[in-house]
Protein backbone atom coordinates (compact mmCIF):
# COMPACT_ATOMS: atom_id res chain seq x y z
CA UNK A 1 100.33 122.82 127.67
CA UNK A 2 102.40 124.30 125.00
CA UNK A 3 105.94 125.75 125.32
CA UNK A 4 104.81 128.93 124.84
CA UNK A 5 101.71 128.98 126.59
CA UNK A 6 103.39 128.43 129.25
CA UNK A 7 105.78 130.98 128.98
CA UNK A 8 103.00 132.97 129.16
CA UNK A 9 101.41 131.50 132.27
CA UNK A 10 104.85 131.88 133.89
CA UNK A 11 105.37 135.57 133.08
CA UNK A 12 101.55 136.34 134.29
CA UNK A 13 102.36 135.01 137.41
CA UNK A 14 105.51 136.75 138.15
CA UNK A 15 103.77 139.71 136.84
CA UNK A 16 101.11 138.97 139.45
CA UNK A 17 103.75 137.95 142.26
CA UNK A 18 105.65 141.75 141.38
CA UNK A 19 102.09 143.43 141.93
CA UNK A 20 101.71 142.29 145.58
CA UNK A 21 105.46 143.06 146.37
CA UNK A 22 104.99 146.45 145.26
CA UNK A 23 101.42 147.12 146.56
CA UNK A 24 102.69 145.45 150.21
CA UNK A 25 106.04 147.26 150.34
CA UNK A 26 106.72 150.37 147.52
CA UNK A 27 107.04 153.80 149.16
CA UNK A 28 104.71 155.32 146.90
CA UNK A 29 102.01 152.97 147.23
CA UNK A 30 102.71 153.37 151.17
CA UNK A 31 101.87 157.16 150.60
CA UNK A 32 105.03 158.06 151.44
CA UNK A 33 106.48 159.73 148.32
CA UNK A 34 105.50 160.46 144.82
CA UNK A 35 106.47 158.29 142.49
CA UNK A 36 108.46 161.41 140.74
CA UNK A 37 109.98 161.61 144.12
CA UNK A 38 111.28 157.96 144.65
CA UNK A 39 112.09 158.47 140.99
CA UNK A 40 114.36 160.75 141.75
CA UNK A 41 115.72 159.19 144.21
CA UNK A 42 116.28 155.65 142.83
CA UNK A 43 117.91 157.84 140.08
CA UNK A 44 120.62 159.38 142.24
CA UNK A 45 120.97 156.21 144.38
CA UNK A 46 121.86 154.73 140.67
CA UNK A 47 123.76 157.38 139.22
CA UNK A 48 125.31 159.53 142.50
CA UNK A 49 125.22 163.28 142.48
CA UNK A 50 123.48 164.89 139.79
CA UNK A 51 122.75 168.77 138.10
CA UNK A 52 119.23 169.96 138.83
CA UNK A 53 119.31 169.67 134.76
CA UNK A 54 120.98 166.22 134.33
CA UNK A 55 118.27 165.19 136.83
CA UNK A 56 115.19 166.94 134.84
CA UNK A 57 116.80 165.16 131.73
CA UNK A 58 117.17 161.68 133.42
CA UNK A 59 113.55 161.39 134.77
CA UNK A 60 111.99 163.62 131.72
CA UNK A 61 110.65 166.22 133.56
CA UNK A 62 111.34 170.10 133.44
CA UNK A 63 113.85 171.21 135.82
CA UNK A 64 111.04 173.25 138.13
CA UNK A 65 109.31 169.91 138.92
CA UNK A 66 112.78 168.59 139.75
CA UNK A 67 113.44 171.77 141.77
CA UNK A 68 110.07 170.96 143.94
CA UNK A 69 110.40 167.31 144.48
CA UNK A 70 114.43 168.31 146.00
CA UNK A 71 112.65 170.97 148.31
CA UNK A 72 110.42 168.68 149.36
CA UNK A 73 112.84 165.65 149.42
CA UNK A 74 115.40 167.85 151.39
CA UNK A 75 112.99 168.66 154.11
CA UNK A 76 112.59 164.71 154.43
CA UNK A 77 116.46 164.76 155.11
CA UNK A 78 117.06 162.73 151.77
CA UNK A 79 118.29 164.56 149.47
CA UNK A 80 121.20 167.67 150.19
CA UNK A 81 120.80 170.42 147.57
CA UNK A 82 124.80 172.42 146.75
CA UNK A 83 124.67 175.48 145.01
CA UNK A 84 128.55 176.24 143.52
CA UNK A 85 130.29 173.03 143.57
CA UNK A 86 131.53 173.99 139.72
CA UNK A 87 132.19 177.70 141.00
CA UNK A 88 128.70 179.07 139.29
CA UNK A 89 126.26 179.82 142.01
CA UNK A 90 123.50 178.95 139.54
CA UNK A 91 124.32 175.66 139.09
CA UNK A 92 123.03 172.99 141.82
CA UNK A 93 123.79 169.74 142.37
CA UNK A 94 121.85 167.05 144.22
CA UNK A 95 123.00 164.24 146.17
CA UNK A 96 121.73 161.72 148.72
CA UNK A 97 122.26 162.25 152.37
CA UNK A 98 123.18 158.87 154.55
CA UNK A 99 119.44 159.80 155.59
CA UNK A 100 118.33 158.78 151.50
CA UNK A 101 120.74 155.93 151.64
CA UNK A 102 119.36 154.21 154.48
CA UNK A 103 115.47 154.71 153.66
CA UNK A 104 115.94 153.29 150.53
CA UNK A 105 117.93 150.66 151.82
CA UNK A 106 115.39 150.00 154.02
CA UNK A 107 112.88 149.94 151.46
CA UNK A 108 115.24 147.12 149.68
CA UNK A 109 114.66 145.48 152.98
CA UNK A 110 111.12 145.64 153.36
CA UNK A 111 111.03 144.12 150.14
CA UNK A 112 113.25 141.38 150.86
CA UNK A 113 111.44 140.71 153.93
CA UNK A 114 107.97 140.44 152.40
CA UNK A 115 109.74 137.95 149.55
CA UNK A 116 111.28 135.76 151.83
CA UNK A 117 107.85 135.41 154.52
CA UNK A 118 105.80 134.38 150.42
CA UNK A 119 108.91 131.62 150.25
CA UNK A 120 108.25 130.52 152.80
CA UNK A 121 105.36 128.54 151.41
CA UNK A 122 107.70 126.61 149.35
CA UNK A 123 109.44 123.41 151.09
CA UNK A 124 113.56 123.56 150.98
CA UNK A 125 113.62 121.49 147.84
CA UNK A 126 111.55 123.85 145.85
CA UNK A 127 113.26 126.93 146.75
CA UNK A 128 116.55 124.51 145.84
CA UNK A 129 115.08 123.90 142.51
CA UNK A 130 113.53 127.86 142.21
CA UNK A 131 117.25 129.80 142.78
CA UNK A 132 119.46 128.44 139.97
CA UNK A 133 116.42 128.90 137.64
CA UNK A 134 116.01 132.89 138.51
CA UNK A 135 119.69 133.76 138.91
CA UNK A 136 119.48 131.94 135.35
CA UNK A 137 116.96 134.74 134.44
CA UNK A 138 118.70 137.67 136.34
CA UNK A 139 121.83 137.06 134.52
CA UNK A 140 119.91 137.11 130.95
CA UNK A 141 117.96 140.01 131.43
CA UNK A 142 121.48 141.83 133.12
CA UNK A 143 123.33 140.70 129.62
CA UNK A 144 120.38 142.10 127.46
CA UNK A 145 120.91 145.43 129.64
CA UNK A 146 124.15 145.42 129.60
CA UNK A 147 123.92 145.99 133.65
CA UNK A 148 125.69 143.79 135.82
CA UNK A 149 126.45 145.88 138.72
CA UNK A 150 122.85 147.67 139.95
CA UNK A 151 122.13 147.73 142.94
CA UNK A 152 119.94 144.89 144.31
């Protein structure tokens, strides 16, 4: 097999690997948020407190839809909506409660868990030979970002 076909092969399969990750352990897919909601909150879990506005222009919605997601995400105990913070009583700013932290630190988890039970098909040589190669990847696709500290 070619080089490059095999690129190819490779990427298809971690393509297909990334599909049952998400469809065995993503929130939304769980039903238990929209994916503008997990957006959102992946967005402030990223980038801290945020304006309604800031948060609209982040995720490319309008600032209603932002506005209904909060209400929503708020009742869930996620999210804690401040009206004031910059002395204007129009202006609100959303942040994550520990509540948001921890489900989506949980979520991480979940994630992690379901990875590590698939590794375990591969014998302690493999996964010897597997982690230099993918922290070789992580690292390139962080420099082409220009991200080195998300979280993981």
């Amino acid at each position: 097999m070619q080089h490059q076909d095999l690129r190819y092969t490779v990427a298809e399969l971690l393509l297909e690997l990334a599909q049952h990750v998400r469809r065995r352990t993503h929130p939304v897919r769980q039903g238990e948020l929209t994916l503008e909601q997990f957006r959102l909150l992946k967005t402030l879990w990223l980038r801290g407190p945020l304006r309604v506005g800031e948060l609209a222009s982040e995720l490319g919605v309008s600032p209603g839809s932002v506005t209904v997601a909060c209400k929503r995400l708020e009742r869930l105990g996620l999210v804690r909506r401040e009206r004031g913070l910059d002395g204007d009583e129009r202006v609100v700013t959303v942040s994550l409660t520990d509540e948001g932290r921890g489900r989506l630190a949980a979520w991480r988890e979940a994630r992690r868990g379901y990875l590590t039970e698939l590794l375990a098909a591969l014998s302690p040589g493999e996964l010897a030979t597997l982690e230099p190669l993918l922290a070789r990847l992580v690292a390139f696709a962080e420099r082409q970002e220009g991200v080195t500290d998300a979280p993981r």
